[in-house]
C-alpha atoms as a PDB file:
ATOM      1  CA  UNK A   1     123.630 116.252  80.646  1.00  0.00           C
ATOM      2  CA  UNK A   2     120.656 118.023  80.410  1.00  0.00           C
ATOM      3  CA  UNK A   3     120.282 121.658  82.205  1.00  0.00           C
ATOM      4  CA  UNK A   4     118.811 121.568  85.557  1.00  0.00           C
ATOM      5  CA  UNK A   5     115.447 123.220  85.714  1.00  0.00           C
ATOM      6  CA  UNK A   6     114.476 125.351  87.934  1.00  0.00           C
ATOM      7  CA  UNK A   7     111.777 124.168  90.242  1.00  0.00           C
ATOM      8  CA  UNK A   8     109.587 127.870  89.582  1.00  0.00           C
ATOM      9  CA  UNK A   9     109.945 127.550  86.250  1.00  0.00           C
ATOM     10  CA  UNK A  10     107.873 124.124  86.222  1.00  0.00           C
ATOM     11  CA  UNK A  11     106.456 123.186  82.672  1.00  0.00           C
ATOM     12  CA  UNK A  12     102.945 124.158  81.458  1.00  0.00           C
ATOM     13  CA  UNK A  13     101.679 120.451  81.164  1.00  0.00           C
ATOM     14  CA  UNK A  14     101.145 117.573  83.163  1.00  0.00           C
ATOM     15  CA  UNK A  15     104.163 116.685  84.981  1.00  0.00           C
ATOM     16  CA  UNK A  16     105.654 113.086  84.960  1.00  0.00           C
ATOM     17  CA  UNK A  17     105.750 111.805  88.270  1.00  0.00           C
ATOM     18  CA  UNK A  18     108.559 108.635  88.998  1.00  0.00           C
ATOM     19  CA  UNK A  19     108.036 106.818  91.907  1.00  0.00           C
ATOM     20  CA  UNK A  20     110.598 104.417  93.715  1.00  0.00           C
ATOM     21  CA  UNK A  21     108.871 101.923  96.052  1.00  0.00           C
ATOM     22  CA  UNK A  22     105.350 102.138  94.649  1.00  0.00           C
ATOM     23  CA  UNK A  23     104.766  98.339  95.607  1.00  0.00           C
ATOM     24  CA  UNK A  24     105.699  98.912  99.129  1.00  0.00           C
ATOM     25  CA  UNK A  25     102.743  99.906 101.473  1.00  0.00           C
ATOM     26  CA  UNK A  26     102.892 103.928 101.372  1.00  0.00           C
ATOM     27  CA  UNK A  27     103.680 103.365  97.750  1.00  0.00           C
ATOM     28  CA  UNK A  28     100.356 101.462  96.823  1.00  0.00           C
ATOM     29  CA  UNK A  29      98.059 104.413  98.555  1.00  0.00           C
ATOM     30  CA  UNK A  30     100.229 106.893  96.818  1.00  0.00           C
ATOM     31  CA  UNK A  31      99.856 105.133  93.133  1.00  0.00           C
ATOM     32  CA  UNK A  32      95.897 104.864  93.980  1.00  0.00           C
ATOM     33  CA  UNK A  33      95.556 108.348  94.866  1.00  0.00           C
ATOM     34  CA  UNK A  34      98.161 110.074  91.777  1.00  0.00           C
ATOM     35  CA  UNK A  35      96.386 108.098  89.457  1.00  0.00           C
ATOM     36  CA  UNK A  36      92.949 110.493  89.762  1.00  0.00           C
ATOM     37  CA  UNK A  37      95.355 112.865  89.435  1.00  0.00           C
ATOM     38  CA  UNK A  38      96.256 114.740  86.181  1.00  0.00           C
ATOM     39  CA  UNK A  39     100.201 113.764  85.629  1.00  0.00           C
ATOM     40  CA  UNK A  40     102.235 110.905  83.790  1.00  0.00           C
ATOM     41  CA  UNK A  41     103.161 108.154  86.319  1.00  0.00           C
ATOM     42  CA  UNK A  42     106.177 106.154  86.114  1.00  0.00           C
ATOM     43  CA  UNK A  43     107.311 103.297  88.065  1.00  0.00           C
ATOM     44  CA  UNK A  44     110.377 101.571  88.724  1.00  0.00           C
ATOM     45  CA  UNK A  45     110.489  98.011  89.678  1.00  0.00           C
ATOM     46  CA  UNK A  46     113.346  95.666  89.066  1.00  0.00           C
ATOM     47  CA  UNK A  47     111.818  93.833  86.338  1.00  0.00           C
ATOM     48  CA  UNK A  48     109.543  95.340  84.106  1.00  0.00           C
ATOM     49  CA  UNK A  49     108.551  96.146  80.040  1.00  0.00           C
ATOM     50  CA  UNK A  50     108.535 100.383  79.294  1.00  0.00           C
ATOM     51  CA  UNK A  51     105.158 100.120  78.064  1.00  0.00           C
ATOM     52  CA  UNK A  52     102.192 101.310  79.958  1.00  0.00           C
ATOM     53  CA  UNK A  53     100.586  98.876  81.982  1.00  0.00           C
ATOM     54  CA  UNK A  54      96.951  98.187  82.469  1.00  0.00           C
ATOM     55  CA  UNK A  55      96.629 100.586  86.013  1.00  0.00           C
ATOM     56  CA  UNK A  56      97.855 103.090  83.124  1.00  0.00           C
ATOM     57  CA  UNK A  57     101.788 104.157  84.245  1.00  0.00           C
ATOM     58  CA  UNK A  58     104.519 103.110  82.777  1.00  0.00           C
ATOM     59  CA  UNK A  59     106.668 100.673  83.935  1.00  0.00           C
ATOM     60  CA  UNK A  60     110.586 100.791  84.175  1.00  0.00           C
ATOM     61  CA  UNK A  61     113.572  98.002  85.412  1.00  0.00           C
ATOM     62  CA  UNK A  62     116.106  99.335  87.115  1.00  0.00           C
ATOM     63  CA  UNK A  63     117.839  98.921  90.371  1.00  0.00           C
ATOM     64  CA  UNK A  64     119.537 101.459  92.777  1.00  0.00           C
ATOM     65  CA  UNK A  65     122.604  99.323  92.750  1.00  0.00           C
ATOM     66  CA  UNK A  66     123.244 100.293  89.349  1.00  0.00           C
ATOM     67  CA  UNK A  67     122.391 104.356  88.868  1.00  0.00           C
ATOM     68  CA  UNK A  68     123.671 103.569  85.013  1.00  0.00           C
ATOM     69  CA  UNK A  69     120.318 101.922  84.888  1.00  0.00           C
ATOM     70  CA  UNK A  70     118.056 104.439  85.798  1.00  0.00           C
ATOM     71  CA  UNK A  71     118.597 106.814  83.145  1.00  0.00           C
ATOM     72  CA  UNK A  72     115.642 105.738  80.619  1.00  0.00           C
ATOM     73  CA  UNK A  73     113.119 106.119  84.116  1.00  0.00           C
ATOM     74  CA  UNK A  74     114.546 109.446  84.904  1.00  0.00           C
ATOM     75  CA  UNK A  75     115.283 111.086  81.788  1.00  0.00           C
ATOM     76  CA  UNK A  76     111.818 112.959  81.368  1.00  0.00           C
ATOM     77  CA  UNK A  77     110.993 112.710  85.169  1.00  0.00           C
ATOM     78  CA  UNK A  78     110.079 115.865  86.623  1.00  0.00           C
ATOM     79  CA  UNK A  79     109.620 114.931  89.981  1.00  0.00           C
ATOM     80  CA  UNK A  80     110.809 111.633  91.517  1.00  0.00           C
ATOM     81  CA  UNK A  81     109.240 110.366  95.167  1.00  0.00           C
ATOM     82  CA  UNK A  82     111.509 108.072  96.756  1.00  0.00           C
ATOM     83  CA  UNK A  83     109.779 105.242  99.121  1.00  0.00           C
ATOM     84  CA  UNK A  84     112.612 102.996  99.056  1.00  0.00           C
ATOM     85  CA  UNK A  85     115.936 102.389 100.366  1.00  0.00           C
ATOM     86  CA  UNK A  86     118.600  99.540 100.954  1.00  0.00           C
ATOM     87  CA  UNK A  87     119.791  99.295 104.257  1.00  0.00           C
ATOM     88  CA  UNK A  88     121.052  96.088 104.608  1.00  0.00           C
ATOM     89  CA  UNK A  89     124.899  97.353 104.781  1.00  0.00           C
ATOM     90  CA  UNK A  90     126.000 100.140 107.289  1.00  0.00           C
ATOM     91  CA  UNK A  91     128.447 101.782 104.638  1.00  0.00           C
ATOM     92  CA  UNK A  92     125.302 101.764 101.991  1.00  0.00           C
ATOM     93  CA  UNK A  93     123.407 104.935 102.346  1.00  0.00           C
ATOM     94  CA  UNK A  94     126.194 107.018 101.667  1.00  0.00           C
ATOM     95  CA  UNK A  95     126.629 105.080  98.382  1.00  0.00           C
ATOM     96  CA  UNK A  96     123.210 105.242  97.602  1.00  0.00           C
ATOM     97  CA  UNK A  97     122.862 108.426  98.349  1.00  0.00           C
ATOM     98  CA  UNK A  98     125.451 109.660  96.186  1.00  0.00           C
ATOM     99  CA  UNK A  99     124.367 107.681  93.243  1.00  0.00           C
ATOM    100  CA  UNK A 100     120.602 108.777  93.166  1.00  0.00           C
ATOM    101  CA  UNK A 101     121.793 112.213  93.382  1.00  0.00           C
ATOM    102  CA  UNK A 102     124.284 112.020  90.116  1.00  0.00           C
ATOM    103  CA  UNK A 103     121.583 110.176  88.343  1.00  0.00           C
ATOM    104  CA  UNK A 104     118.511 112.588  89.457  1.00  0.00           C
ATOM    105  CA  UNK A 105     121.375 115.749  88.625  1.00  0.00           C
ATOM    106  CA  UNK A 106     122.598 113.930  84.972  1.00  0.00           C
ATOM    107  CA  UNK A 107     118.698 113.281  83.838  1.00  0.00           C
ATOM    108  CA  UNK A 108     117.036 117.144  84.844  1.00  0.00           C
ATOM    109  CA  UNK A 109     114.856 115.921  87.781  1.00  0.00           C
ATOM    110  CA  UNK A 110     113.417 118.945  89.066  1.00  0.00           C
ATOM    111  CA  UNK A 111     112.280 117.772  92.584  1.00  0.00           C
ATOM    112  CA  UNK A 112     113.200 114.668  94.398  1.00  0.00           C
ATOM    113  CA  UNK A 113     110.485 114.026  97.492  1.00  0.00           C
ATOM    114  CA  UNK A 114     112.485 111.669  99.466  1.00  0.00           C
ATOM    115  CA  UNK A 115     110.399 109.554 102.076  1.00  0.00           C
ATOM    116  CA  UNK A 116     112.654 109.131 105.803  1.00  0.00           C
ATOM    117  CA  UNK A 117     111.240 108.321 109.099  1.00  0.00           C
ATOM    118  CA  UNK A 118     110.280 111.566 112.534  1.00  0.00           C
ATOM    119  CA  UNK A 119     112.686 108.482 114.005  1.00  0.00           C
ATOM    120  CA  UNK A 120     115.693 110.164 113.246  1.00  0.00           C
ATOM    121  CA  UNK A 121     115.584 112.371 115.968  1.00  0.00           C
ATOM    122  CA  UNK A 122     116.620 109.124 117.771  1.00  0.00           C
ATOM    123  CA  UNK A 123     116.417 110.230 121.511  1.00  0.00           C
ATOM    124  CA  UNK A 124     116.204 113.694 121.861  1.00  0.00           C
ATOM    125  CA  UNK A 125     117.075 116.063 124.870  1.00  0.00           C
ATOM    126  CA  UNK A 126     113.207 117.306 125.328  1.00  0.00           C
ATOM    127  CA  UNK A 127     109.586 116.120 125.573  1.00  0.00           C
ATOM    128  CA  UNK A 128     108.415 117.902 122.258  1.00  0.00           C
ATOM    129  CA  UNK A 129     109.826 117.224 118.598  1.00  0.00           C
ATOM    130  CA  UNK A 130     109.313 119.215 115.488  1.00  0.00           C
ATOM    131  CA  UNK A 131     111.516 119.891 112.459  1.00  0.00           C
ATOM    132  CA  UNK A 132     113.812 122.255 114.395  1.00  0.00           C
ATOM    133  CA  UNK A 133     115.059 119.897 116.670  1.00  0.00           C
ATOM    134  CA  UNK A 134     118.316 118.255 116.140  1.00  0.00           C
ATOM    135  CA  UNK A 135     117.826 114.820 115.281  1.00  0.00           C
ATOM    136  CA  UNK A 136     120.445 112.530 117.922  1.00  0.00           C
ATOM    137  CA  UNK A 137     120.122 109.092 116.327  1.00  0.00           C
ATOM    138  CA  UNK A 138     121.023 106.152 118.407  1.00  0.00           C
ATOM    139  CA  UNK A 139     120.236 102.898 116.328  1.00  0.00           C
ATOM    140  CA  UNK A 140     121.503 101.806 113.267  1.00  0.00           C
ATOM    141  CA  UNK A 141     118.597 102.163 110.959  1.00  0.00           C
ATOM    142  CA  UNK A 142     117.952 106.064 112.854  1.00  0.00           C
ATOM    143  CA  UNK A 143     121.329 106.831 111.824  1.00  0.00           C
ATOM    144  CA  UNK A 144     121.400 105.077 107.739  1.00  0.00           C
ATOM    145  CA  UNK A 145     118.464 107.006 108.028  1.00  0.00           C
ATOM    146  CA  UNK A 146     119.266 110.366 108.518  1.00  0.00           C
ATOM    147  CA  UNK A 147     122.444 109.886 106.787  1.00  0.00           C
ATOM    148  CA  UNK A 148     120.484 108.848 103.503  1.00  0.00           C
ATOM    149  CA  UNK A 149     118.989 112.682 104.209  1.00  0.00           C
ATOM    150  CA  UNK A 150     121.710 114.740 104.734  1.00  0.00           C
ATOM    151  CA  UNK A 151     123.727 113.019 101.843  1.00  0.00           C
ATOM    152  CA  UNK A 152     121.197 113.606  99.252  1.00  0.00           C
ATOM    153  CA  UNK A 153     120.913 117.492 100.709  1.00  0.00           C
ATOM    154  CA  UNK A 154     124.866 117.660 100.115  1.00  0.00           C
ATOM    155  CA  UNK A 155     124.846 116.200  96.720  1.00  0.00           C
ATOM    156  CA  UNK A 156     121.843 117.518  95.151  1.00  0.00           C
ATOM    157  CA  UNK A 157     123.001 120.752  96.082  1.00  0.00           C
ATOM    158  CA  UNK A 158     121.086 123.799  94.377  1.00  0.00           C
ATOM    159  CA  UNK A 159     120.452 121.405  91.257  1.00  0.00           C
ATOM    160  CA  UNK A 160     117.838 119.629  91.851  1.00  0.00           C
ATOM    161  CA  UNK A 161     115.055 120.817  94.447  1.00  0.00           C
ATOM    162  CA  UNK A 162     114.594 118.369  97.576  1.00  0.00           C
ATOM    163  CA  UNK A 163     112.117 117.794 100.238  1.00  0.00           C
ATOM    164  CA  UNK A 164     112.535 115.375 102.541  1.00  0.00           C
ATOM    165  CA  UNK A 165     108.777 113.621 104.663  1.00  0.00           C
ATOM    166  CA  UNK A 166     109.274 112.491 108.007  1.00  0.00           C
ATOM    167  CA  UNK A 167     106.215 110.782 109.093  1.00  0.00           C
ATOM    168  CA  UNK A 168     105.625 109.084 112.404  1.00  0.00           C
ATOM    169  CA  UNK A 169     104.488 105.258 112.449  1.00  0.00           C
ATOM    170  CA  UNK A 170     102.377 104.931 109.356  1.00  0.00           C
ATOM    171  CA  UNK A 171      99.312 102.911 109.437  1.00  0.00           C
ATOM    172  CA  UNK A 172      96.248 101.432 107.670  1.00  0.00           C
ATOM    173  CA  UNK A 173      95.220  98.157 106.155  1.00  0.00           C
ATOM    174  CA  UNK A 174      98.153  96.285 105.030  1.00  0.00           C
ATOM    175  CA  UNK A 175     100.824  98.172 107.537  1.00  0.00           C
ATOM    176  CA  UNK A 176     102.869  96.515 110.164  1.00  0.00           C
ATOM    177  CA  UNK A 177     102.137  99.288 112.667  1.00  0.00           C
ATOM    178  CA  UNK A 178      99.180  98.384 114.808  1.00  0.00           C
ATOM    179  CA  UNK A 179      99.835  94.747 113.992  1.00  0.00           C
ATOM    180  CA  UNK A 180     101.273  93.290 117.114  1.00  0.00           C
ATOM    181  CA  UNK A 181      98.996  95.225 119.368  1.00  0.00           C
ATOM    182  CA  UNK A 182      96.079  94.148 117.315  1.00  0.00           C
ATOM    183  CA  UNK A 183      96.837  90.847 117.342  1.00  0.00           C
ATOM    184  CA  UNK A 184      97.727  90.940 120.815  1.00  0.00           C
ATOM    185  CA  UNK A 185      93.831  91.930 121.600  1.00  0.00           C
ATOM    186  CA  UNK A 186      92.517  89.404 119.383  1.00  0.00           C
ATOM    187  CA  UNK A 187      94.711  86.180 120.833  1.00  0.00           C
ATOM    188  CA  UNK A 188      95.994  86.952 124.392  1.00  0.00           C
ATOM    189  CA  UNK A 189      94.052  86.898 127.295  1.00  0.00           C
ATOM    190  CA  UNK A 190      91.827  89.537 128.875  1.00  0.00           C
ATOM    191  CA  UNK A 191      93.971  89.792 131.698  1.00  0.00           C
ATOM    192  CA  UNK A 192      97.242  90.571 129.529  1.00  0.00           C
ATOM    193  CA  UNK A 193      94.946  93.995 127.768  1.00  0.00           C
ATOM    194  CA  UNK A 194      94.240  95.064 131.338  1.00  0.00           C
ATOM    195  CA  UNK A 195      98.784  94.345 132.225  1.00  0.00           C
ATOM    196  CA  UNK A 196      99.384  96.356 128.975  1.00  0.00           C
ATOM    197  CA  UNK A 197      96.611  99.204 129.558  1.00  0.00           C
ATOM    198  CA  UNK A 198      98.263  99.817 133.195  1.00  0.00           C
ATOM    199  CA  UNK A 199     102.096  99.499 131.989  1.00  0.00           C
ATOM    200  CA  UNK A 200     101.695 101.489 128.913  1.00  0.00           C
ATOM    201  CA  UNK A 201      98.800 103.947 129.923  1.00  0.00           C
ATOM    202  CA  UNK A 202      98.959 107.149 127.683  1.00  0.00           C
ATOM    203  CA  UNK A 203     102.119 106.318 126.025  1.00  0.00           C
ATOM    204  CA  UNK A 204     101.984 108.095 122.939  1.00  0.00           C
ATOM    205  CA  UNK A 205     101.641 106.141 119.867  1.00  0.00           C
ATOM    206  CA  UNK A 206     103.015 108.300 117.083  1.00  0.00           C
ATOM    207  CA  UNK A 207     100.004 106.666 114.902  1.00  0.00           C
ATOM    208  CA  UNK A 208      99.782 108.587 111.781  1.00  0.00           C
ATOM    209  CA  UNK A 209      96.933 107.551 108.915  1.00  0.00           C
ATOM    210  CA  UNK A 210      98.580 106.016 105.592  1.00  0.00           C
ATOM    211  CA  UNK A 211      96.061 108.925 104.047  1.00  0.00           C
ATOM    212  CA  UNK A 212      98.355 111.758 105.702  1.00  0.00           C
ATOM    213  CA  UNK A 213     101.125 110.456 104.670  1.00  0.00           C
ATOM    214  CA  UNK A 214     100.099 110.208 101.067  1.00  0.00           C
ATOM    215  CA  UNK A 215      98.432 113.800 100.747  1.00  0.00           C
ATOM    216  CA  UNK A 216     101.632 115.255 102.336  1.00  0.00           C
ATOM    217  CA  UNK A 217     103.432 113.765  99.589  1.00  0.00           C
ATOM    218  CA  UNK A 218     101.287 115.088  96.813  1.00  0.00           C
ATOM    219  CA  UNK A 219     101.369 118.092  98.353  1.00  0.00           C
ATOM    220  CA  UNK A 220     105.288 118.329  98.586  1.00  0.00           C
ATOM    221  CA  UNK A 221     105.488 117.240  94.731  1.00  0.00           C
ATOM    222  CA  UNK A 222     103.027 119.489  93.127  1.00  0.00           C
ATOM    223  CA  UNK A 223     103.895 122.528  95.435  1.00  0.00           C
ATOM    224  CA  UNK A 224     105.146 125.607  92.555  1.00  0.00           C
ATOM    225  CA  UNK A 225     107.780 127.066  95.338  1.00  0.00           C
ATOM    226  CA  UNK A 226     111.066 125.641  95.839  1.00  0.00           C
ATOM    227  CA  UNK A 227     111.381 123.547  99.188  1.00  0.00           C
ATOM    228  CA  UNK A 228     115.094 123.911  99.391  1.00  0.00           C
ATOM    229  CA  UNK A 229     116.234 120.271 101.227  1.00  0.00           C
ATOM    230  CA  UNK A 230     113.291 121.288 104.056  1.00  0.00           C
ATOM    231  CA  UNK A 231     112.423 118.055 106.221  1.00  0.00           C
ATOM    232  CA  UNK A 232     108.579 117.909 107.247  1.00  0.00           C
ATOM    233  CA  UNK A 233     107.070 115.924 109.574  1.00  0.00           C
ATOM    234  CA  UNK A 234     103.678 114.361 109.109  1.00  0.00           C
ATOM    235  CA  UNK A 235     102.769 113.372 112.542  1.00  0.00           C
ATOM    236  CA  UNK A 236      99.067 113.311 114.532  1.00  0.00           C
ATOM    237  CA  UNK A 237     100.439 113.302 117.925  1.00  0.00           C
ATOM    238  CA  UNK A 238      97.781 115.921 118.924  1.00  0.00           C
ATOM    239  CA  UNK A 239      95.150 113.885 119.099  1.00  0.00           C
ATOM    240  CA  UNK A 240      93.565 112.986 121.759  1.00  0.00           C
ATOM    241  CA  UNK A 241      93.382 109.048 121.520  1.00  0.00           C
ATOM    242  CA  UNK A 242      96.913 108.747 120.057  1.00  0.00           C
ATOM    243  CA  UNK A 243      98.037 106.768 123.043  1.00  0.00           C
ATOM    244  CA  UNK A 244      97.918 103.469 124.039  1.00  0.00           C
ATOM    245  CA  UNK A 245      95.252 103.317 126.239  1.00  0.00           C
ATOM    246  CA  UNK A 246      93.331 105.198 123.870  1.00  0.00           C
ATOM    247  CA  UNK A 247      93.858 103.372 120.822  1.00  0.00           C
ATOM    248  CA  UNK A 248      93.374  99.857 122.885  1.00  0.00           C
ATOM    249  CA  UNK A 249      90.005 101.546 123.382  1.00  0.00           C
ATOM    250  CA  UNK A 250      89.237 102.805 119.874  1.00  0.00           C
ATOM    251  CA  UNK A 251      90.561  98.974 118.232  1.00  0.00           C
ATOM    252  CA  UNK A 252      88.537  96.703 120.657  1.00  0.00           C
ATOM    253  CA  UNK A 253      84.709  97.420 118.543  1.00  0.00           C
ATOM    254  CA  UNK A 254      86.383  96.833 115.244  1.00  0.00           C
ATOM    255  CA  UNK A 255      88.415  93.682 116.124  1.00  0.00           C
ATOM    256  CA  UNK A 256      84.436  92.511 118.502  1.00  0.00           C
ATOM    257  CA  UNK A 257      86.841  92.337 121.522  1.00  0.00           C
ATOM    258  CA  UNK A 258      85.190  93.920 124.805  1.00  0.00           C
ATOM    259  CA  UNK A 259      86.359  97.226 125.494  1.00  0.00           C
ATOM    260  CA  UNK A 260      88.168  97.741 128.814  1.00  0.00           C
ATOM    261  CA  UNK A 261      87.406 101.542 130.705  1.00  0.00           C
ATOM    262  CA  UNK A 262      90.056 101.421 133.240  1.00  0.00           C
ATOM    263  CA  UNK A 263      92.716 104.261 132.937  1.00  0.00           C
ATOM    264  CA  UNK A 264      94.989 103.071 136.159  1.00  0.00           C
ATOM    265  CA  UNK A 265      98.692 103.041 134.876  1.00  0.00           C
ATOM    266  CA  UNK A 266     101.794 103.721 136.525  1.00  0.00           C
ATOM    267  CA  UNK A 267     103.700 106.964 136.478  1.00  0.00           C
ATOM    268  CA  UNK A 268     105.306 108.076 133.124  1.00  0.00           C
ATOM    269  CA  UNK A 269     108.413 108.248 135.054  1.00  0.00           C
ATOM    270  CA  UNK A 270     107.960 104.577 136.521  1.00  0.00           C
ATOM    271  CA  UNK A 271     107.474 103.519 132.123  1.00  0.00           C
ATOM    272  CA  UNK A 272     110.313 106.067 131.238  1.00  0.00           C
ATOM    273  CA  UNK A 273     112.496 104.027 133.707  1.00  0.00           C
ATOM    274  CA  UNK A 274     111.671 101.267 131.850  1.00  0.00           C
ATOM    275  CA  UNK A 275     111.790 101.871 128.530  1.00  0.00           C
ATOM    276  CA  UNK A 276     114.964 103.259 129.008  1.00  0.00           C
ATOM    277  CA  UNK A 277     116.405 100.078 130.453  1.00  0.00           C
ATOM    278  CA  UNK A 278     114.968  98.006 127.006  1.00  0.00           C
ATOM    279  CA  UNK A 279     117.670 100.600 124.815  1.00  0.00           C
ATOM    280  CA  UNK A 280     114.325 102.588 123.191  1.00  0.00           C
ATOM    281  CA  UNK A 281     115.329 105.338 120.995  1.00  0.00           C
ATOM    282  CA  UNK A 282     112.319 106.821 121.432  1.00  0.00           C
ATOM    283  CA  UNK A 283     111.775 106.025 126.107  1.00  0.00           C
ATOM    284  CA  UNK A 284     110.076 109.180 126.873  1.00  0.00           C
ATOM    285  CA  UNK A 285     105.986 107.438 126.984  1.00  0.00           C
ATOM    286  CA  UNK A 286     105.003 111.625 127.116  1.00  0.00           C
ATOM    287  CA  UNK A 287     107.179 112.317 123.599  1.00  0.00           C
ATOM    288  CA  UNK A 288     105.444 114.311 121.492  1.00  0.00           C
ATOM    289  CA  UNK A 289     106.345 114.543 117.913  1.00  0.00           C
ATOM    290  CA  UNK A 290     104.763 117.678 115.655  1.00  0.00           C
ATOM    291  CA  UNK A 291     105.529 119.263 112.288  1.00  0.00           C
ATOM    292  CA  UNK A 292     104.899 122.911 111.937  1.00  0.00           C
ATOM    293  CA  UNK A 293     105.925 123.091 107.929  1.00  0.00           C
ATOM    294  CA  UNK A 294     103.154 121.642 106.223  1.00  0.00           C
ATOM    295  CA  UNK A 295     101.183 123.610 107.461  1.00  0.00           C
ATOM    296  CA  UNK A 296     102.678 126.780 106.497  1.00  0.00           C
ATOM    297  CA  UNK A 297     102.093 125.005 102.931  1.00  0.00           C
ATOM    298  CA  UNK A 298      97.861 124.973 103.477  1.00  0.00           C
ATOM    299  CA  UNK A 299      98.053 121.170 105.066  1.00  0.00           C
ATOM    300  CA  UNK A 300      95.417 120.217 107.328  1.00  0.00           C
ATOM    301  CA  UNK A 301      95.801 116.710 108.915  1.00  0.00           C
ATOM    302  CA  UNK A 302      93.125 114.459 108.703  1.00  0.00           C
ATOM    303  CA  UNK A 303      90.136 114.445 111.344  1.00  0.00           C
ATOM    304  CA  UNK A 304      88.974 110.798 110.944  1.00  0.00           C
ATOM    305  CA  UNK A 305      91.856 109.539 113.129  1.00  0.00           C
ATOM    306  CA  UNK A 306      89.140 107.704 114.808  1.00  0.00           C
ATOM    307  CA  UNK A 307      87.847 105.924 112.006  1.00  0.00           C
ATOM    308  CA  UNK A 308      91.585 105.182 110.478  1.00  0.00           C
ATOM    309  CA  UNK A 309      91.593 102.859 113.572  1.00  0.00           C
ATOM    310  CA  UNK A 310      88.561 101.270 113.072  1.00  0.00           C
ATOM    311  CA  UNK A 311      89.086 100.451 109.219  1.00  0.00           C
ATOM    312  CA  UNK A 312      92.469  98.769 110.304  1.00  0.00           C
ATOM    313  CA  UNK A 313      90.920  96.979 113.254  1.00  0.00           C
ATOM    314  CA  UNK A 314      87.894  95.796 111.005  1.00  0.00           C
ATOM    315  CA  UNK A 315      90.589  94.674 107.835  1.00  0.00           C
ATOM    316  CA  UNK A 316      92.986  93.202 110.768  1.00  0.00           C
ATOM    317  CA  UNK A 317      90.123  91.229 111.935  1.00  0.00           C
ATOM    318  CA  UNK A 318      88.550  89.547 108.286  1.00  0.00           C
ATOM    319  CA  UNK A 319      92.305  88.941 107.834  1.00  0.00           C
ATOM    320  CA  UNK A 320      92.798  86.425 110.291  1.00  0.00           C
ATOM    321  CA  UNK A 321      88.937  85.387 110.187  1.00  0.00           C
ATOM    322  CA  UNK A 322      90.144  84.155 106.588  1.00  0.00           C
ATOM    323  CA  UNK A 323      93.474  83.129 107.523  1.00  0.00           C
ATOM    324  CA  UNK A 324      93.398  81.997 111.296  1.00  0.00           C
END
């Protein structure tokens, strides 16, 4: 077994970059973006030749299932981002979890950037979230979740350097976020925009843009300090238009749907009520979800939140123009 390496001690060439989950959607931004980038990119997909393909990375089969199988895609890795995990079996992420970390400890991974979900704090006990709170999953995926994290912190141990991204709902073209309330505006009735604008009224949204996301990672994998099994959320709850009304308002000129003014809504109490009776996780509408580390690390978030919307509304809309 190789010797670990420490994470400060980081080689004086281009570092090899694996990725798990590079087809999925976060995965395809990332690939586009590390690709400009000077490092070796690997990928592992379940089916796939070692030799470089054409976008230039190499590709690797393998399968989670089987950690045995991952050693030709990790030996050489230096840092690993993980975008993908099974959770199709509620005794899974502990097995999982325990076999990426052998294989990522046997093979001299430096880092391993593992992608979770801001919903593991599940419901928590006050209005505003940040990586200090104590995460109080209810559902199942909240807690496979956040078990998937705290196993890999156990296991890795001080061998292999971890970080751990939290972002909120990711969006962009090609994401299921924004999907049902886009096609909502396009399909339903005028009427049913003006119900949904007065239920939901400045619910937050937890919208975060896809490009966030994927700088936070880079950021997190090419960072020289050690990150020590931190957890960072990537969130854009601050601003302004992340709610509901708001984003209604910001969506309706990209999808050419008319654009409704009216902020009448009921009381975030009245919605809270609500919410709560549907089982939500997340039932507070004034929940607001922030991440202090990043910044710490030089991160500033994105300030074309506006304009994320519109490029999803205006893809969302030649989508079903060309598939109706």
């Amino acid at each position: 077994m190789p010797d670990p390496v420490c994470y400060s001690q980081r080689p004086h060439r281009p570092l090899t970059i694996g990725i798990i989950g590079a087809s999925g959607f976060i995965g395809r931004y990332l690939l586009q973006s590390l690709l400009s980038r000077q490092c070796q990119i690997r990928q592992l997909l379940r089916s796939a030749a070692t030799a470089p393909s054409q976008d230039g990375t190499r590709h690797y089969s393998g399968d989670l299932n089987a950690p045995g199988a991952l050693n030709a895609f990790l030996e050489g890795t230096d840092v690993l981002i993980n975008l993908a995990w099974p959770t199709t079996a509620e005794d899974s992420p502990y097995h999982h979890a325990r076999q990426l970390a052998s294989a990522c400890i046997e093979n001299g991974v430096q880092r391993l950037v593992h992608i979770s979900t801001a919903m593991v704090i599940g419901r928590p006990g006050t209005k505003y979230v940040d990586e200090n709170t104590p995460p109080n999953p209810l559902s199942l995926y909240e807690k496979s979740k956040l078990t998937v994290e705290r196993e890999l912190a156990t296991h890795l141990g001080s061998q292999v350097d971890l970080a751990i991204v939290r972002p909120t709902a990711v969006f962009g073209p090609g994401s299921k976020n924004l999907e049902q309330l886009a096609r909502r505006m396009l399909e339903w009735p005028l009427w049913s925009r003006y119900l949904l604008r007065f239920v939901y009224g400045r619910r937050n949204m937890h919208l975060v843009p896809v490009e966030d996301v994927v700088r936070a990672i880079e950021l997190l994998a090419f960072h020289d300090s050690p990150l020590r099994g931190q957890a960072f959320i990537v969130a854009q709850d601050t601003h302004p238009s992340n709610h509901y009304q708001g984003v209604d308002e910001l969506l309706a000129p990209a999808l050419g749907v008319p654009p409704l003014r009216s902020k009448v809504r009921i009381p975030a109490p009245m919605l809270h009520a609500l919410l709560r009776l549907s089982r939500r996780s997340q039932d507070d509408p004034r929940l607001h979800i922030s991440g202090t580390r990043l910044a710490h690390l030089g991160f500033v978030p994105s300030r074309n939140f506006e304009r994320a919307i519109a490029e999803y509304g205006q893809w969302y809309a030649l989508k079903k123009e060309r598939n109706p």
